[in-house]
C-alpha atoms as a PDB file:
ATOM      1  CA  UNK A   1     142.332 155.645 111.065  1.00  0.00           C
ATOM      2  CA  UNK A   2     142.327 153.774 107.767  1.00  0.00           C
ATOM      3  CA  UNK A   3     140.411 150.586 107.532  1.00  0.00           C
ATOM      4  CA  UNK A   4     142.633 147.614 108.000  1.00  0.00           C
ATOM      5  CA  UNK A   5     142.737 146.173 104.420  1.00  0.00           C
ATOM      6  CA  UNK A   6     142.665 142.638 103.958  1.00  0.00           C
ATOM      7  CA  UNK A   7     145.332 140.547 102.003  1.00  0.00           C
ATOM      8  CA  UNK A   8     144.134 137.494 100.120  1.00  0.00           C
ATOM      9  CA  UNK A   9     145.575 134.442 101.044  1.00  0.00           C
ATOM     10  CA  UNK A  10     149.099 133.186  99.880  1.00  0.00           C
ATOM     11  CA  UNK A  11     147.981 130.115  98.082  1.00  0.00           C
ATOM     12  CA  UNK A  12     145.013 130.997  96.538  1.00  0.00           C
ATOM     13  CA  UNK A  13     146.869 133.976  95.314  1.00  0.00           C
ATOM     14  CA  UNK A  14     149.553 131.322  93.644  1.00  0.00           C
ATOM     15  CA  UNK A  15     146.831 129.244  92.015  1.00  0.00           C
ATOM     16  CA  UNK A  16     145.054 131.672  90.719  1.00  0.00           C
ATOM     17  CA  UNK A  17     148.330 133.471  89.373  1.00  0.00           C
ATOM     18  CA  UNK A  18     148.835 130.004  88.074  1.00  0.00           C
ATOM     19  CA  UNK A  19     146.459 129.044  85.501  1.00  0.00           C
ATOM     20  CA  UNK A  20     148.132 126.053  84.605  1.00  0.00           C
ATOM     21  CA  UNK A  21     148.360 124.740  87.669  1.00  0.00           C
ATOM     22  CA  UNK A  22     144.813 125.904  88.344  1.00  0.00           C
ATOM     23  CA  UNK A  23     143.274 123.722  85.009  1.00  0.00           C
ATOM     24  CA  UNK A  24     145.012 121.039  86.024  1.00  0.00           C
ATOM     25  CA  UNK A  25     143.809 120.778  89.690  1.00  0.00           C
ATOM     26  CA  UNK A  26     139.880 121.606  88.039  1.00  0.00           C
ATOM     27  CA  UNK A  27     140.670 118.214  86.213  1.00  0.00           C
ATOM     28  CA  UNK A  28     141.603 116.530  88.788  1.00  0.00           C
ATOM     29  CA  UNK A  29     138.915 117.093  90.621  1.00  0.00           C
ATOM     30  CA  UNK A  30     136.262 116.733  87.943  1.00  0.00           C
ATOM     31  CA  UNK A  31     137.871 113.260  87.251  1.00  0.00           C
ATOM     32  CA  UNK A  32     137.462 112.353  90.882  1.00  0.00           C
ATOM     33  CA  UNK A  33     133.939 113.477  90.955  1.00  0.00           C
ATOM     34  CA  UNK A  34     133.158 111.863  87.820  1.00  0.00           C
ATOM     35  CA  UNK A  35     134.584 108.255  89.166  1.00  0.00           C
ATOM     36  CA  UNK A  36     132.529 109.045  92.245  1.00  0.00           C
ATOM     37  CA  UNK A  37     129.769 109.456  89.828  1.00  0.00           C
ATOM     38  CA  UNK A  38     130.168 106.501  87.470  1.00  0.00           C
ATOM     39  CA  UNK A  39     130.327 104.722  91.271  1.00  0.00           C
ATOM     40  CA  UNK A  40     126.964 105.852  91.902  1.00  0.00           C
ATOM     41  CA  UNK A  41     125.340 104.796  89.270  1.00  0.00           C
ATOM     42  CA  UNK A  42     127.111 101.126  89.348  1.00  0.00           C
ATOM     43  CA  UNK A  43     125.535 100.768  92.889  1.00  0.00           C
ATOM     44  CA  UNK A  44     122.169 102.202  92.024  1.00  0.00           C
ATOM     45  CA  UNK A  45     122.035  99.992  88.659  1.00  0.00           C
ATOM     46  CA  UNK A  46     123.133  96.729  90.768  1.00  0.00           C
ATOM     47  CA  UNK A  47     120.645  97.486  93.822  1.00  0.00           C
ATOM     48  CA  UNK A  48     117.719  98.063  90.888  1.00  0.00           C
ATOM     49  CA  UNK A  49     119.260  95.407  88.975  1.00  0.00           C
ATOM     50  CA  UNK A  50     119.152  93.127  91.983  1.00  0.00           C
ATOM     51  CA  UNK A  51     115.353  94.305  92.869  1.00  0.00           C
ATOM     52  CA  UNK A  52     114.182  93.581  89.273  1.00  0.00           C
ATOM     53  CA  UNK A  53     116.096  89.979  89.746  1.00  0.00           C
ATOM     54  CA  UNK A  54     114.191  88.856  93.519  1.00  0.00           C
ATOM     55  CA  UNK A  55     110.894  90.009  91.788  1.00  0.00           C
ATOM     56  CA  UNK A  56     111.383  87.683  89.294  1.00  0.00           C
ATOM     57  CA  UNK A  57     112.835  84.856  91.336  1.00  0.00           C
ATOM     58  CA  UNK A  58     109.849  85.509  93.686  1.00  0.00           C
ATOM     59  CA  UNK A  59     107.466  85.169  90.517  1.00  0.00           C
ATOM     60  CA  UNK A  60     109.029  82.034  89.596  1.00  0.00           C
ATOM     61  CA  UNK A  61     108.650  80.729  92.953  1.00  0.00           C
ATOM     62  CA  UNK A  62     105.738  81.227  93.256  1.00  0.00           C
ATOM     63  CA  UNK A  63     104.450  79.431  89.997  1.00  0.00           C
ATOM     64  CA  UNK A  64     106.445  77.178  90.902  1.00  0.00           C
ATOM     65  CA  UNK A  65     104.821  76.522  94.203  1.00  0.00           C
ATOM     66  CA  UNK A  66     101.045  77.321  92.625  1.00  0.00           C
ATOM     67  CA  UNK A  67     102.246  74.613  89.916  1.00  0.00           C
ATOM     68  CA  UNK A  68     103.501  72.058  92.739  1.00  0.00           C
ATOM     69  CA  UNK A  69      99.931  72.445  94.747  1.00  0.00           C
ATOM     70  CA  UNK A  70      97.681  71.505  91.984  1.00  0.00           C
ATOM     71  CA  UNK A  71      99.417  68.683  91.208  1.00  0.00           C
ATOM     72  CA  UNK A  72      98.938  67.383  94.692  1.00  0.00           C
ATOM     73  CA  UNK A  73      95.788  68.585  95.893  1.00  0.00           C
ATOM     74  CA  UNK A  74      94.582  66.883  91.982  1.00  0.00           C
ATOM     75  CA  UNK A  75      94.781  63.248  93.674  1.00  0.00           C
ATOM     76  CA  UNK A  76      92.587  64.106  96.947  1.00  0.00           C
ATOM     77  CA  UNK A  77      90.884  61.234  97.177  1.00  0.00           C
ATOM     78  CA  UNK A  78      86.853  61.986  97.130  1.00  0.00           C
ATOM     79  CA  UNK A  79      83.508  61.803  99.305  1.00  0.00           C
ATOM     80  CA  UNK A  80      83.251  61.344 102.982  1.00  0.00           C
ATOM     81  CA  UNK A  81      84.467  57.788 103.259  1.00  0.00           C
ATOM     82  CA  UNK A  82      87.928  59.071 101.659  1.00  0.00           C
ATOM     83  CA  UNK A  83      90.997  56.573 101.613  1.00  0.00           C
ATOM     84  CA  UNK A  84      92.822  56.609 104.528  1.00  0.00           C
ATOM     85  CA  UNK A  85      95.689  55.632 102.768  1.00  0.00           C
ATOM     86  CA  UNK A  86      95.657  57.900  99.921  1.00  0.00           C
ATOM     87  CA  UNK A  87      94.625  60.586 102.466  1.00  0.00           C
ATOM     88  CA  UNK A  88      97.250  60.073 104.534  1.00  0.00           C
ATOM     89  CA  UNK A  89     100.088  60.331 101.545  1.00  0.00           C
ATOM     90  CA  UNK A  90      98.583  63.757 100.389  1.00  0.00           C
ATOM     91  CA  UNK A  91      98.883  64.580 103.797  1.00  0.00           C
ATOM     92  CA  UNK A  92     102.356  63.843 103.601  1.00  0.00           C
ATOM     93  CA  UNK A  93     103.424  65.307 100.520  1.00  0.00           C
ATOM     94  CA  UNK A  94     101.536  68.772 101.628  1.00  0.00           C
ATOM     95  CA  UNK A  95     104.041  68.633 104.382  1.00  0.00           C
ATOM     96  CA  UNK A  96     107.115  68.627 102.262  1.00  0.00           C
ATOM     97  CA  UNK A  97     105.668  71.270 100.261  1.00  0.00           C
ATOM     98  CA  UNK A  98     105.799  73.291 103.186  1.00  0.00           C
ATOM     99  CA  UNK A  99     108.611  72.644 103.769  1.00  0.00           C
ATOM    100  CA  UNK A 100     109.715  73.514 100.632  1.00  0.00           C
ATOM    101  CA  UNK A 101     107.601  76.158  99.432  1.00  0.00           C
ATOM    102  CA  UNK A 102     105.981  77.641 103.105  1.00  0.00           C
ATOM    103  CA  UNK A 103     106.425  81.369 102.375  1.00  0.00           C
ATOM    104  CA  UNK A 104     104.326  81.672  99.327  1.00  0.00           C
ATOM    105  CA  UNK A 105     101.106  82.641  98.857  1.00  0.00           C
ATOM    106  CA  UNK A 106      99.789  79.499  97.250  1.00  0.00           C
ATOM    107  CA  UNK A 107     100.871  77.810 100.767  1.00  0.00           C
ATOM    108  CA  UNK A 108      97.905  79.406 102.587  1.00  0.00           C
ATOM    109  CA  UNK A 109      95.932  76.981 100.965  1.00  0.00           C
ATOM    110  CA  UNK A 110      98.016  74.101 101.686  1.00  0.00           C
ATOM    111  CA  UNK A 111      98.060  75.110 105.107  1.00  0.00           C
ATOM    112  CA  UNK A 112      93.895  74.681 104.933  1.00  0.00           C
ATOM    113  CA  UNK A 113      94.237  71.905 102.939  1.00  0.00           C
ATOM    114  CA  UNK A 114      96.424  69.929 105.445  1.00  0.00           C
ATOM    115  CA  UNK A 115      94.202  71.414 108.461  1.00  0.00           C
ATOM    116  CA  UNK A 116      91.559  69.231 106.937  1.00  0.00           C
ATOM    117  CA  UNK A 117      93.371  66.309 106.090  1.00  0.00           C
ATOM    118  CA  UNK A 118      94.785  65.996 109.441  1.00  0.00           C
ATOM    119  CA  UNK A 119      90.780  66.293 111.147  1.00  0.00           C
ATOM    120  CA  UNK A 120      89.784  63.503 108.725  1.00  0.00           C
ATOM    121  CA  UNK A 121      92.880  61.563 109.780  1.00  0.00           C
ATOM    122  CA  UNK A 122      92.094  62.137 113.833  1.00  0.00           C
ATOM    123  CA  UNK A 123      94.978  64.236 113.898  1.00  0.00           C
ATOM    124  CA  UNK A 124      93.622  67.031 115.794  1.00  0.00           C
ATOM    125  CA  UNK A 125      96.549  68.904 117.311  1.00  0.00           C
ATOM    126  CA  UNK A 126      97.814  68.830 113.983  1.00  0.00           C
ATOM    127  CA  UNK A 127      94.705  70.084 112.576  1.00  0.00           C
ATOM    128  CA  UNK A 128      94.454  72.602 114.538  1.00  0.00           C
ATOM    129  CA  UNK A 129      97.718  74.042 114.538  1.00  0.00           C
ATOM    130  CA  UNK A 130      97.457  74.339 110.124  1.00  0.00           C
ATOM    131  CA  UNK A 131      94.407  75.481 110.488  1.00  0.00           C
ATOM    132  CA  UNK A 132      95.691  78.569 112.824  1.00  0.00           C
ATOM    133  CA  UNK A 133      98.338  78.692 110.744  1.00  0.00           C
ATOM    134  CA  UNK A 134      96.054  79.253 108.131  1.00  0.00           C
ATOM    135  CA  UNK A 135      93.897  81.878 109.846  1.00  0.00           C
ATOM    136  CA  UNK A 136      97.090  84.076 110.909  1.00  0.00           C
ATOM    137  CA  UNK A 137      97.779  84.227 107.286  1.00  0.00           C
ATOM    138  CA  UNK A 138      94.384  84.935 106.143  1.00  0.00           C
ATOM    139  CA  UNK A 139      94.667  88.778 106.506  1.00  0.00           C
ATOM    140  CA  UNK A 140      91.761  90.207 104.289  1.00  0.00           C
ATOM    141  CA  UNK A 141      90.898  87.093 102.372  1.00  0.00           C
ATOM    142  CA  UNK A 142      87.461  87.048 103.733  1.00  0.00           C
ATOM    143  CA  UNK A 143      86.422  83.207 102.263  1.00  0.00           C
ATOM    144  CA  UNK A 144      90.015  81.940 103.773  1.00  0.00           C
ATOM    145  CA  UNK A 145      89.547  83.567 106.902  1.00  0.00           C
ATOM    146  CA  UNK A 146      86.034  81.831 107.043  1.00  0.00           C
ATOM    147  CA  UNK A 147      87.480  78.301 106.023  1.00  0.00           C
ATOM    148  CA  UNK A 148      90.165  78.603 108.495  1.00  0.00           C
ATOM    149  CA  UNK A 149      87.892  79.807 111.804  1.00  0.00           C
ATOM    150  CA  UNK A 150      85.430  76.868 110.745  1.00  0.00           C
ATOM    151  CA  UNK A 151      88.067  74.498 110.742  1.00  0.00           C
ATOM    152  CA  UNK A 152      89.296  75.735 114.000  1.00  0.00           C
ATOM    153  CA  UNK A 153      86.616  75.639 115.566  1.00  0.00           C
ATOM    154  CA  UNK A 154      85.908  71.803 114.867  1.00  0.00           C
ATOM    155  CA  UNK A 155      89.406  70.622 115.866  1.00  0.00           C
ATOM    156  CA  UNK A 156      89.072  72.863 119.065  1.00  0.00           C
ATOM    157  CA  UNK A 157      85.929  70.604 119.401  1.00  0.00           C
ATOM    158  CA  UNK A 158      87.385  67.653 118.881  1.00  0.00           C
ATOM    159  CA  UNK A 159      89.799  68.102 121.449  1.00  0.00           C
ATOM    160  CA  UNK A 160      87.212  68.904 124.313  1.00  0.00           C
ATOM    161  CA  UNK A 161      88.608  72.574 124.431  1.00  0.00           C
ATOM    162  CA  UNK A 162      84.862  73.688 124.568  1.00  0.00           C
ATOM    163  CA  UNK A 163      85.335  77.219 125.662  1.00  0.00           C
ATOM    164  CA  UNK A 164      87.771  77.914 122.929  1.00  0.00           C
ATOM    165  CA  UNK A 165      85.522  76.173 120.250  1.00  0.00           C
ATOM    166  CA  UNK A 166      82.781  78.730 121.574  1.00  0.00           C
ATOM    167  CA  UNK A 167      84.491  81.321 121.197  1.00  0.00           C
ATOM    168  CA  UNK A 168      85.403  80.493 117.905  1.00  0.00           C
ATOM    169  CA  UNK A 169      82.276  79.804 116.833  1.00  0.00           C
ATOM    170  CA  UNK A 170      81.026  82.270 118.280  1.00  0.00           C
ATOM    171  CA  UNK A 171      83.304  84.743 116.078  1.00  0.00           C
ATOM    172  CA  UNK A 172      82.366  82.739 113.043  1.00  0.00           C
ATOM    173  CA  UNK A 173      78.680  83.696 113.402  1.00  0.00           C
ATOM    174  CA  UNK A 174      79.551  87.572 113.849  1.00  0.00           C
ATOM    175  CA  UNK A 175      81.687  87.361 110.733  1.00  0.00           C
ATOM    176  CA  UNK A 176      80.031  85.046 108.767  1.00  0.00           C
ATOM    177  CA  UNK A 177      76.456  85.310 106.411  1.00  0.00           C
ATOM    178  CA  UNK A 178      73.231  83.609 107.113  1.00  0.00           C
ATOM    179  CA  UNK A 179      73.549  80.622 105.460  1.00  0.00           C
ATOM    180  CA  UNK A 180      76.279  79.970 108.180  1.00  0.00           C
ATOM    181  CA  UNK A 181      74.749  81.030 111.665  1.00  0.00           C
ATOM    182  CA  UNK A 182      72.294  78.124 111.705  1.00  0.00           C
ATOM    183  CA  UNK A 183      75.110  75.989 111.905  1.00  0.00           C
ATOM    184  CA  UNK A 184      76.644  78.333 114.001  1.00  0.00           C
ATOM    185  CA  UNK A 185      73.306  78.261 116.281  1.00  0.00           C
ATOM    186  CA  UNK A 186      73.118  74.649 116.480  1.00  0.00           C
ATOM    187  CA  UNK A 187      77.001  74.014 117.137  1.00  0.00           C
ATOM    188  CA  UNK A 188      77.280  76.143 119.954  1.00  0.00           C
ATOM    189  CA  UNK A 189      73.803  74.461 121.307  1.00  0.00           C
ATOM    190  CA  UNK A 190      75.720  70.984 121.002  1.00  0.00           C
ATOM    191  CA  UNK A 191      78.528  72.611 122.919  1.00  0.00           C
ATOM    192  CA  UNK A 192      75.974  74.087 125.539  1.00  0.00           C
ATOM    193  CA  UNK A 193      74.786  70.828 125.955  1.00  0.00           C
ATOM    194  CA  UNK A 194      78.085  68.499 126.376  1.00  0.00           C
ATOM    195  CA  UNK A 195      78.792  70.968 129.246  1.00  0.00           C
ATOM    196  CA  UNK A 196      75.375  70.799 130.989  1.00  0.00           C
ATOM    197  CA  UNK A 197      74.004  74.025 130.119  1.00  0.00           C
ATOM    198  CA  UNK A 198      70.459  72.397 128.615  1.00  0.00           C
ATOM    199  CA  UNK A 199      68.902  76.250 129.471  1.00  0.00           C
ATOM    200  CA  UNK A 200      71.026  78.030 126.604  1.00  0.00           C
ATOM    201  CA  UNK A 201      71.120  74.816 124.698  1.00  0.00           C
ATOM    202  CA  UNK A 202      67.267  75.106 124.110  1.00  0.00           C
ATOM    203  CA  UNK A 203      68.180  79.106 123.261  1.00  0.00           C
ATOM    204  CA  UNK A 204      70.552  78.008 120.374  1.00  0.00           C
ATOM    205  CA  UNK A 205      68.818  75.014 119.246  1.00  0.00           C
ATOM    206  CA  UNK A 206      65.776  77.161 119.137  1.00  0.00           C
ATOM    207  CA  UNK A 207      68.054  79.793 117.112  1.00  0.00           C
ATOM    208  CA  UNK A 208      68.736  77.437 114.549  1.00  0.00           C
ATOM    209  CA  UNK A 209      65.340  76.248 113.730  1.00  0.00           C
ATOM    210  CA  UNK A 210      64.386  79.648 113.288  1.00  0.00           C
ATOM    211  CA  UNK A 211      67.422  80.879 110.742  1.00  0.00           C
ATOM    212  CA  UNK A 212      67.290  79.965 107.467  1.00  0.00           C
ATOM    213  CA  UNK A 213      69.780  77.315 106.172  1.00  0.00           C
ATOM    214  CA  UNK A 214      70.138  73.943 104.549  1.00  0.00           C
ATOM    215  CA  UNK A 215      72.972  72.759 107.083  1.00  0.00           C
ATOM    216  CA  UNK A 216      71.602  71.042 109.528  1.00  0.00           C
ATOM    217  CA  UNK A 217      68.752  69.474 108.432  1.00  0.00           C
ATOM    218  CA  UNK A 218      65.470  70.537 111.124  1.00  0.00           C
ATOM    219  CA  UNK A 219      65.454  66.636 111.878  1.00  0.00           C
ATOM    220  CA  UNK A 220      69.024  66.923 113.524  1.00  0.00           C
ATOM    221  CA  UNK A 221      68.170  70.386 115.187  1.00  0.00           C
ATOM    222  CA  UNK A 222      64.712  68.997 116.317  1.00  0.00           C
ATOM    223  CA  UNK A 223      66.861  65.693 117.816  1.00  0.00           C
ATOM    224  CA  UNK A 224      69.594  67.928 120.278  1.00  0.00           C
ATOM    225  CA  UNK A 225      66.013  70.432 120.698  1.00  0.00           C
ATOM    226  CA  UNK A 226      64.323  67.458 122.561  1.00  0.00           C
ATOM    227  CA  UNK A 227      66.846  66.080 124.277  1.00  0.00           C
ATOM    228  CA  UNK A 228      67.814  69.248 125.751  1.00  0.00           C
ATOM    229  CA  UNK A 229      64.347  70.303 126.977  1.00  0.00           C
ATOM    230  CA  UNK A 230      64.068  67.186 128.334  1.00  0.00           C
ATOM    231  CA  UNK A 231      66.526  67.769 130.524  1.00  0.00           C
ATOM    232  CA  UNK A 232      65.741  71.213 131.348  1.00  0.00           C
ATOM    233  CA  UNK A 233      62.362  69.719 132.259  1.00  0.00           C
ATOM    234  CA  UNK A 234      63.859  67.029 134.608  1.00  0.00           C
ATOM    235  CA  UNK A 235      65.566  69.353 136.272  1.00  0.00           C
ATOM    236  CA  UNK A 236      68.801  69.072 134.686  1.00  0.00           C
ATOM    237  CA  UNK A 237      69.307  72.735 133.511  1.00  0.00           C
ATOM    238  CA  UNK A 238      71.162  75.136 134.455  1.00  0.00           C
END
């Protein structure tokens, strides 16, 4: 039995019998190809086009927003006994700038800035929400991070949420250096204290006398030290 032979097929046999025809579809189809091409490279160019244009937008925004921050922040009124007033207007204007400018980088320290502002103003719950706002955004920024917690921790204080100001504290001491866990020491001793724990108040207070630091001064540490030993003494520990 012969092996079956195989006939090519019809139309392929035509075109290639056909060479006109043949060139003619080829340049057809390398015409489509090259529009499908050209296509290509339109999109990529416009999609790198349009990267290279946000990055520079971005830029600008955010000198714009770096620019718009110093110029505020240059008028913070001075010293302890700051101007309510003027205070209170910086305060304001940091708002609208985040409003304005709240996703860029420069804003992190508008968001401590107005954390700050607010606890000299006896604004706590504002306070404390920029400065969380401010510690969310932190990420590795290890001074921010520190700034933030701190200021945290003393609106949590101010608003008699003791156990969260602990905590807080308590956090700021493990992350923090030396020069900031006799402060650390001596807050949470405070804290022990205004919750009628005198026993571990006399621990932390005794903590803080003992770590090295400018912040307290030993008169203030020796003052709370006193007090709660007295009490410890008189039977009011616990």
């Amino acid at each position: 039995m012969s092996p079956r032979r195989i006939r090519p097929e019809k139309k392929l046999v035509e075109k290639i019998e056909n060479p006109a025809e043949l060139a003619e579809t080829l340049r057809e189809r390398l015409e489509r190809h090259q529009n499908k091409l050209i296509g290509g490279a339109l999109v990529f160019f416009l999609i790198v086009a349009g990267g290279f244009g946000y990055g520079a937008y971005k830029a600008s925004q955010e000198r714009k927003a770096e620019a718009e921050y110093a110029r505020i922040v240059r008028n913070w009124p001075g010293g302890r006994a700051a101007n309510q007033e003027a205070l209170s207007s910086i305060v304001g204007e940091l708002e609208k700038y985040m409003d304005r400018f709240g996703s860029a980088d420069a804003s992190r320290n508008a968001q401590l800035d107005l954390g700050k502002g607010c606890y000299d103003l006896g604004r706590y719950e504002e306070a404390l929400k920029w400065s969380r706002m401010a510690l969310e955004r932190s990420g590795n920024d290890r001074g921010m991070r520190l700034l933030a917690r701190y200021q945290t921790a003393l609106a949590l204080e101010a608003l008699r949420r003791y156990d969260e100001a602990k905590e807080m504290w308590t956090t700021l001491g493990a992350e923090g250096d030396e020069s900031l866990r006799r402060e650390v020491e001596w807050r949470l001793g405070m804290l022990a204290m205004v919750q009628g724990d005198h026993g571990r108040a006399v621990e932390h207070l005794e903590k803080a006398l003992k770590t090295e630091g400018s912040y307290p001064g030993e008169p203030l540490i020796q003052t709370g030290l006193a007090e709660a030993k007295g009490k410890v003494a008189g039977g009011g520990g616990s």
